[in-house]
C-alpha atoms as a PDB file:
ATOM      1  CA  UNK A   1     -28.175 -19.253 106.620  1.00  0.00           C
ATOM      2  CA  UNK A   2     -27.346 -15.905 108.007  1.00  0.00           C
ATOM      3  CA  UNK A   3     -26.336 -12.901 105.507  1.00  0.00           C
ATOM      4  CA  UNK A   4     -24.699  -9.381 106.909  1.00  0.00           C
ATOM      5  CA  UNK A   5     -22.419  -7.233 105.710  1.00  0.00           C
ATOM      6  CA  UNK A   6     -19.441  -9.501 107.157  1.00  0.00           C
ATOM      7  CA  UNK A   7     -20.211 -12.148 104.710  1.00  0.00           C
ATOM      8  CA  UNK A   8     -20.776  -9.437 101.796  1.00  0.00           C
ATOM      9  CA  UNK A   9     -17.129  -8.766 102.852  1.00  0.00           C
ATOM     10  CA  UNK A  10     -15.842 -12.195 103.015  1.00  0.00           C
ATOM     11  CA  UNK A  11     -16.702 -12.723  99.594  1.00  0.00           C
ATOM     12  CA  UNK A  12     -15.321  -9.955  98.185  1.00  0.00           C
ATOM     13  CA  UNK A  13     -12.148  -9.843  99.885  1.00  0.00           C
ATOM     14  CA  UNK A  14     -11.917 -13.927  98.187  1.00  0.00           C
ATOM     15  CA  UNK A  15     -12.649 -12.523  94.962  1.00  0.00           C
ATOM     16  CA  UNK A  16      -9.967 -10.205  95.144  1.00  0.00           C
ATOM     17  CA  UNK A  17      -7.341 -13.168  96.638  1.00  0.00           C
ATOM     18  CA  UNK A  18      -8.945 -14.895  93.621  1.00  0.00           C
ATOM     19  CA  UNK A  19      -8.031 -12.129  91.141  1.00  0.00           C
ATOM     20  CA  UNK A  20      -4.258 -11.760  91.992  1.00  0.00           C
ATOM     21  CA  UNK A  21      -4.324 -15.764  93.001  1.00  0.00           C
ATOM     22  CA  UNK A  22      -1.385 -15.517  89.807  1.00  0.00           C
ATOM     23  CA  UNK A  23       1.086 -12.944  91.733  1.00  0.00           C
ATOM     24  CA  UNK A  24       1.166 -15.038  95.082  1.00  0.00           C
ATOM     25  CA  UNK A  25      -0.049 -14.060  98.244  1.00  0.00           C
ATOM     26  CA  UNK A  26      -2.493 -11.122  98.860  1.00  0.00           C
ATOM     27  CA  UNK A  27      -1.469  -8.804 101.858  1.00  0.00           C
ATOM     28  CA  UNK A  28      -4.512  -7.945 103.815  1.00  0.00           C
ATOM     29  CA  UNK A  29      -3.064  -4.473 104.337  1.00  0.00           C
ATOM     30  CA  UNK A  30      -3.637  -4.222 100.358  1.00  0.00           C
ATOM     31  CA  UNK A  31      -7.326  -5.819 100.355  1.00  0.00           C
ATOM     32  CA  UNK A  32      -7.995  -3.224 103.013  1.00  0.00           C
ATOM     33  CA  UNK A  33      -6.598   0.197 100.997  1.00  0.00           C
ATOM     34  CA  UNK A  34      -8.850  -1.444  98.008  1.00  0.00           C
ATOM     35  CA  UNK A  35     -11.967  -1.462  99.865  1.00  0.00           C
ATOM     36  CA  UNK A  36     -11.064   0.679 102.615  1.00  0.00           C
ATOM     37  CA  UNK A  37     -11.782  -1.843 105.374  1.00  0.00           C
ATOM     38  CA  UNK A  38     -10.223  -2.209 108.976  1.00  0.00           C
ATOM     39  CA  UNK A  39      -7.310  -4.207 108.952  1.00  0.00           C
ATOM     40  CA  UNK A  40      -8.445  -5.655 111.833  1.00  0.00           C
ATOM     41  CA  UNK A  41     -11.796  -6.571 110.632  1.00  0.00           C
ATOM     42  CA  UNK A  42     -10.011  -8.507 107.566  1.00  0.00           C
ATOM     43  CA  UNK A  43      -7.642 -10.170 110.000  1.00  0.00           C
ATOM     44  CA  UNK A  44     -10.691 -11.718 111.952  1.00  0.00           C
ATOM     45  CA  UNK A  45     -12.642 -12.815 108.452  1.00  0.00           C
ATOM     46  CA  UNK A  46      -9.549 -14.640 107.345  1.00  0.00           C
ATOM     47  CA  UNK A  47      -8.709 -16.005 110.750  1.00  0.00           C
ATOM     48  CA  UNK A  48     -11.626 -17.766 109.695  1.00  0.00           C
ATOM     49  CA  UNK A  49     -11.717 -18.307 106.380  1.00  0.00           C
ATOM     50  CA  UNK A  50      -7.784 -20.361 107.157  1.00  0.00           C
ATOM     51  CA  UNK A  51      -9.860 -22.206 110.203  1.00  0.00           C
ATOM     52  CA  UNK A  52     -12.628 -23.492 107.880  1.00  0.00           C
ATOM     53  CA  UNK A  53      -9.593 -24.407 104.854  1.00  0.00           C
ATOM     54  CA  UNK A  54     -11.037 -21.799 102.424  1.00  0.00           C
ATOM     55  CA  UNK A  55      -7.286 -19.967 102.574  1.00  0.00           C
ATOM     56  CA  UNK A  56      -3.506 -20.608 103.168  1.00  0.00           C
ATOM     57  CA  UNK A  57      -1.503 -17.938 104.975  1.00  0.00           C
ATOM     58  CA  UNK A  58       2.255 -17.098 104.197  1.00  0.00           C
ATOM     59  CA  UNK A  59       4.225 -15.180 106.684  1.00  0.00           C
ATOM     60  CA  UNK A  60       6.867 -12.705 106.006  1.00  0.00           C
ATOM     61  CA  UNK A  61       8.160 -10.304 103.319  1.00  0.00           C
ATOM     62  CA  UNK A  62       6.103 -10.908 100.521  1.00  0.00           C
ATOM     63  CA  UNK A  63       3.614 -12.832 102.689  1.00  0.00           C
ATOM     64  CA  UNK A  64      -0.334 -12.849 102.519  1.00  0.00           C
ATOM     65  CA  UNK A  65      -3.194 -15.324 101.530  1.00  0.00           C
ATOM     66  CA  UNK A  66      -3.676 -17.359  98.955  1.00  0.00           C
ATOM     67  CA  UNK A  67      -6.644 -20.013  98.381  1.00  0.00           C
ATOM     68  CA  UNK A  68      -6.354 -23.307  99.910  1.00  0.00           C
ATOM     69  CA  UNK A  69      -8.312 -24.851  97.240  1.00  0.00           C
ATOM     70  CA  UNK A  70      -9.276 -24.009  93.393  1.00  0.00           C
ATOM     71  CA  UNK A  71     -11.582 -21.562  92.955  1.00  0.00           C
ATOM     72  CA  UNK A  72     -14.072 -23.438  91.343  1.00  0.00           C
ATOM     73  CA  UNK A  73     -14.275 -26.017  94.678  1.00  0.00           C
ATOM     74  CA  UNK A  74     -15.276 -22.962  96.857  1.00  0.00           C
ATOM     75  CA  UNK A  75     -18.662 -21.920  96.534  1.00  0.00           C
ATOM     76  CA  UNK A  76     -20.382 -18.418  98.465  1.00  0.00           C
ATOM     77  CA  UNK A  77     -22.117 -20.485 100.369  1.00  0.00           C
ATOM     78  CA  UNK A  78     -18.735 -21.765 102.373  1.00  0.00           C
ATOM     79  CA  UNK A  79     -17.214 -18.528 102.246  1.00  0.00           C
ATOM     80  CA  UNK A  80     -20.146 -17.288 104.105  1.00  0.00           C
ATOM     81  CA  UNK A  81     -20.830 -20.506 106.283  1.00  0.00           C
ATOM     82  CA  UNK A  82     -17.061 -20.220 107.148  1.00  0.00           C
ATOM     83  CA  UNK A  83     -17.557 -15.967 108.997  1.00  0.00           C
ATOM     84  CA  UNK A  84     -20.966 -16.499 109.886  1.00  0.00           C
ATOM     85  CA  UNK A  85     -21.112 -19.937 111.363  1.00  0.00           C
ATOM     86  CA  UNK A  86     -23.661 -22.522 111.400  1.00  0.00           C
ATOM     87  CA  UNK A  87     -25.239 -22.023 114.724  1.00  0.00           C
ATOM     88  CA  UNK A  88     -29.248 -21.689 114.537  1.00  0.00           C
ATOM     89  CA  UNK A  89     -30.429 -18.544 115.739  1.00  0.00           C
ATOM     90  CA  UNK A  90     -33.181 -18.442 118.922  1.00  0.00           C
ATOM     91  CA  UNK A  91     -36.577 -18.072 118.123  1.00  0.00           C
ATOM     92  CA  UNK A  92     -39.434 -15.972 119.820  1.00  0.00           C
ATOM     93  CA  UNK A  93     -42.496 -17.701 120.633  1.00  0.00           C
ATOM     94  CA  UNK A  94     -44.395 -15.410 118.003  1.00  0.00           C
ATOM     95  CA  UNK A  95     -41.719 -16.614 115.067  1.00  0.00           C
ATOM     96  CA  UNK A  96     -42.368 -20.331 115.846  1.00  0.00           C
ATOM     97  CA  UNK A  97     -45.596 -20.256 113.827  1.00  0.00           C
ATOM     98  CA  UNK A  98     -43.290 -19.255 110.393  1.00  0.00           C
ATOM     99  CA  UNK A  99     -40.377 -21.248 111.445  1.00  0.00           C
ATOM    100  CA  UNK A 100     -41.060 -23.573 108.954  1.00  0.00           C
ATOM    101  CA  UNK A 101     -41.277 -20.911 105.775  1.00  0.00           C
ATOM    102  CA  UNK A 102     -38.303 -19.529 106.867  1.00  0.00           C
ATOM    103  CA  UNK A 103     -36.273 -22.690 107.289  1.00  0.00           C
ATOM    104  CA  UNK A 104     -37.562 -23.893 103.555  1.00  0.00           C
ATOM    105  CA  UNK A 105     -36.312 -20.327 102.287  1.00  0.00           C
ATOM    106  CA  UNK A 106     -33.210 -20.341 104.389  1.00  0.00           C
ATOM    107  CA  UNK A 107     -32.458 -24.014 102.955  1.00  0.00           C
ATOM    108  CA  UNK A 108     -33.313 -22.678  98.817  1.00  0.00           C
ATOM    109  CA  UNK A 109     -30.825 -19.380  99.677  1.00  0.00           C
ATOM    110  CA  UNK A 110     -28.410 -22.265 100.946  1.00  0.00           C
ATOM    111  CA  UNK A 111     -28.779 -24.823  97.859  1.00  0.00           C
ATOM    112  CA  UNK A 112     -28.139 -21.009  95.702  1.00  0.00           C
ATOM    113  CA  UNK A 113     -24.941 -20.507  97.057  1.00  0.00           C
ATOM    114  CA  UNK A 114     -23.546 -23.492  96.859  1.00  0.00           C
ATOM    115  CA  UNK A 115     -23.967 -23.533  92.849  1.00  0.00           C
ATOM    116  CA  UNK A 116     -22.429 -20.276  93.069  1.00  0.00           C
ATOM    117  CA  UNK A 117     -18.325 -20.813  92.864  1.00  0.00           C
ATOM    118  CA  UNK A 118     -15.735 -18.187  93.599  1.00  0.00           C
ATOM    119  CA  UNK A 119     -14.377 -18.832  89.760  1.00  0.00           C
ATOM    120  CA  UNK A 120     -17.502 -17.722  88.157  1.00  0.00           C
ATOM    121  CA  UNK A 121     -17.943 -14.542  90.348  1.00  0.00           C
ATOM    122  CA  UNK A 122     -14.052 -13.833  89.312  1.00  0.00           C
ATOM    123  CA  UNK A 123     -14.420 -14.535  85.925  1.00  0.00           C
ATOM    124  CA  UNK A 124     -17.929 -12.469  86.051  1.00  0.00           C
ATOM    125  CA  UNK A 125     -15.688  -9.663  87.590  1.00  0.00           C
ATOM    126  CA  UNK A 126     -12.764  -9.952  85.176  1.00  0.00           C
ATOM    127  CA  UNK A 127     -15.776  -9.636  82.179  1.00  0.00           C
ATOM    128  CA  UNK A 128     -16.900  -6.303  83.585  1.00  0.00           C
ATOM    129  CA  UNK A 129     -13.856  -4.727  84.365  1.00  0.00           C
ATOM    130  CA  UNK A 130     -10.717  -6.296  82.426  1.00  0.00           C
ATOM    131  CA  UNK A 131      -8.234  -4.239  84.253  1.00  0.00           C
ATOM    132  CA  UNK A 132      -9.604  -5.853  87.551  1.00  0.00           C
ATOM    133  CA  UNK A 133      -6.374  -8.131  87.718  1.00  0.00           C
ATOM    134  CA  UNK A 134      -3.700  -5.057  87.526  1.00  0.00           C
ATOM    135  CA  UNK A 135      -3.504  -3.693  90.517  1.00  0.00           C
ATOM    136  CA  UNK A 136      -3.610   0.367  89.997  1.00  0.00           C
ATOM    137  CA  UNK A 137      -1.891   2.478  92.214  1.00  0.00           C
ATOM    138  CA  UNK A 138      -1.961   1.579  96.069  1.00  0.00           C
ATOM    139  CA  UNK A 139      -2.579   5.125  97.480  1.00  0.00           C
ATOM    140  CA  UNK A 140      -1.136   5.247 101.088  1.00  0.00           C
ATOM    141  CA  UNK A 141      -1.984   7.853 103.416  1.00  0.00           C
ATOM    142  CA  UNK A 142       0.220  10.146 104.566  1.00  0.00           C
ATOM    143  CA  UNK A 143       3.219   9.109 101.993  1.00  0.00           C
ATOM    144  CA  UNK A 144       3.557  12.354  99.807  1.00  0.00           C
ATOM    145  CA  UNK A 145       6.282  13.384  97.339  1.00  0.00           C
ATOM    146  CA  UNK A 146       9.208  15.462  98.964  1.00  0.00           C
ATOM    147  CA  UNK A 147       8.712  19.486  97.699  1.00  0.00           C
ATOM    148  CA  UNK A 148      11.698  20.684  95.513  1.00  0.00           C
ATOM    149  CA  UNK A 149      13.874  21.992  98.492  1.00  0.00           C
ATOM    150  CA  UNK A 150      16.493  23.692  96.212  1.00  0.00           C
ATOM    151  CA  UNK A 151      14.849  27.044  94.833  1.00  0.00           C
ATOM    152  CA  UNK A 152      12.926  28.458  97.620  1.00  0.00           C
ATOM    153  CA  UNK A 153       9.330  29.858  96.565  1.00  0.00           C
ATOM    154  CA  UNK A 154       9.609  33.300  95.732  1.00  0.00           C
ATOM    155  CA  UNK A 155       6.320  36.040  95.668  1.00  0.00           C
ATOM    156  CA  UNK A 156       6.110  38.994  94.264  1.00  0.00           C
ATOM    157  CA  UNK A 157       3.277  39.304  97.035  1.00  0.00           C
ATOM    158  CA  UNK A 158       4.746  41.419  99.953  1.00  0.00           C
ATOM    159  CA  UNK A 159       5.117  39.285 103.342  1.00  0.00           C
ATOM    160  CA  UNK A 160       5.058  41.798 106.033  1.00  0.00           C
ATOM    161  CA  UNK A 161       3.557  45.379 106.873  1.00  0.00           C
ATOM    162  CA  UNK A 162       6.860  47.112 106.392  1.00  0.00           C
ATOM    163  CA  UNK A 163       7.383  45.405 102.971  1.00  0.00           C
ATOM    164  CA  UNK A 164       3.650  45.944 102.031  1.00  0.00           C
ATOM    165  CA  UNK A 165       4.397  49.851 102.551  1.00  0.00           C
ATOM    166  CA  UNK A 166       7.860  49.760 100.708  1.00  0.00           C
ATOM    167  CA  UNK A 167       5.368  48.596  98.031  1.00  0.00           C
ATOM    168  CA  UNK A 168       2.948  50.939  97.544  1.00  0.00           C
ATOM    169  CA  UNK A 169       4.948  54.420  98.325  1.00  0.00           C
ATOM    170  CA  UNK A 170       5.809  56.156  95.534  1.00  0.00           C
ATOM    171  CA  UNK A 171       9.264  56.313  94.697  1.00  0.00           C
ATOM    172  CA  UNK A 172      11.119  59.716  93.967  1.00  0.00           C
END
């Protein structure tokens, strides 16, 4: 089994589906402000997390993804056979020697994640941080408050030459 930082992803982008599983479906736009990922990169993870069953996918307003099965049938080791795929890797000549340690270990890491379910890393998560579920603020970029338009600012500060020599002449 392969491990890279697009399975380290996959898995916790299903945690967090798995954490809000009770509100509906999870935007990916929202998973990616969380962990500031591309939305593009999410949209290719769960293209194939739906293709291996792992997730549903509702369209529209309100849309998202929600898991096609209980968490507690879905173990790491699908969520990561699902972005990663099964294919074996090639081996140089110099490798084939230690092919069979690293099969044996590859196997053991395998057996691991499969008695590894999504429900006990969410209810792991939910232990260490309670307010995991709530979803805080969503801060979006470039979405500010409007300033107060109806008092302009006023300095005592003077703004131009003319104004700065008004100021400091004495007056008699």
């Amino acid at each position: 089994m392969r491990l890279s930082t697009k399975g380290r992803f996959a898995v916790t982008a299903m945690i967090d589906v798995a954490l809000r599983e009770s509100r509906g479906p999870v935007s990916l736009s929202a998973i990616s402000v969380r962990y500031q990922l591309s939305l593009s990169y999410l949209e290719q993870l769960f293209s194939r997390l739906r293709a291996a069953g792992l997730v549903d996918s509702t369209r529209g307003p309100g849309g998202g993804y929600t898991l096609a099965r209980r968490a507690e049938a879905i173990s790491v080791a699908d969520i990561i056979a699902a972005v990663e795929g099964q294919g074996e890797e090639s081996i140089a000549a110099a490798d084939a020697m230690t092919q069979d340690l690293w099969n044996s270990l590859s196997d053991r890491l395998t057996d691991h994640m499969r008695s590894i379910s999504l429900r006990s890393l969410v209810d792991a998560q939910r232990a260490r941080e309670p307010q995991a579920e709530a979803d805080k603020p969503v801060l979006r970029r470039g979405v500010y408050n409007r300033p107060n338009r109806a008092a302009p600012a006023r300095s005592a500060i003077p703004n131009s030459v003319f104004a700065l020599g008004a100021a400091l002449s004495p007056r008699g």
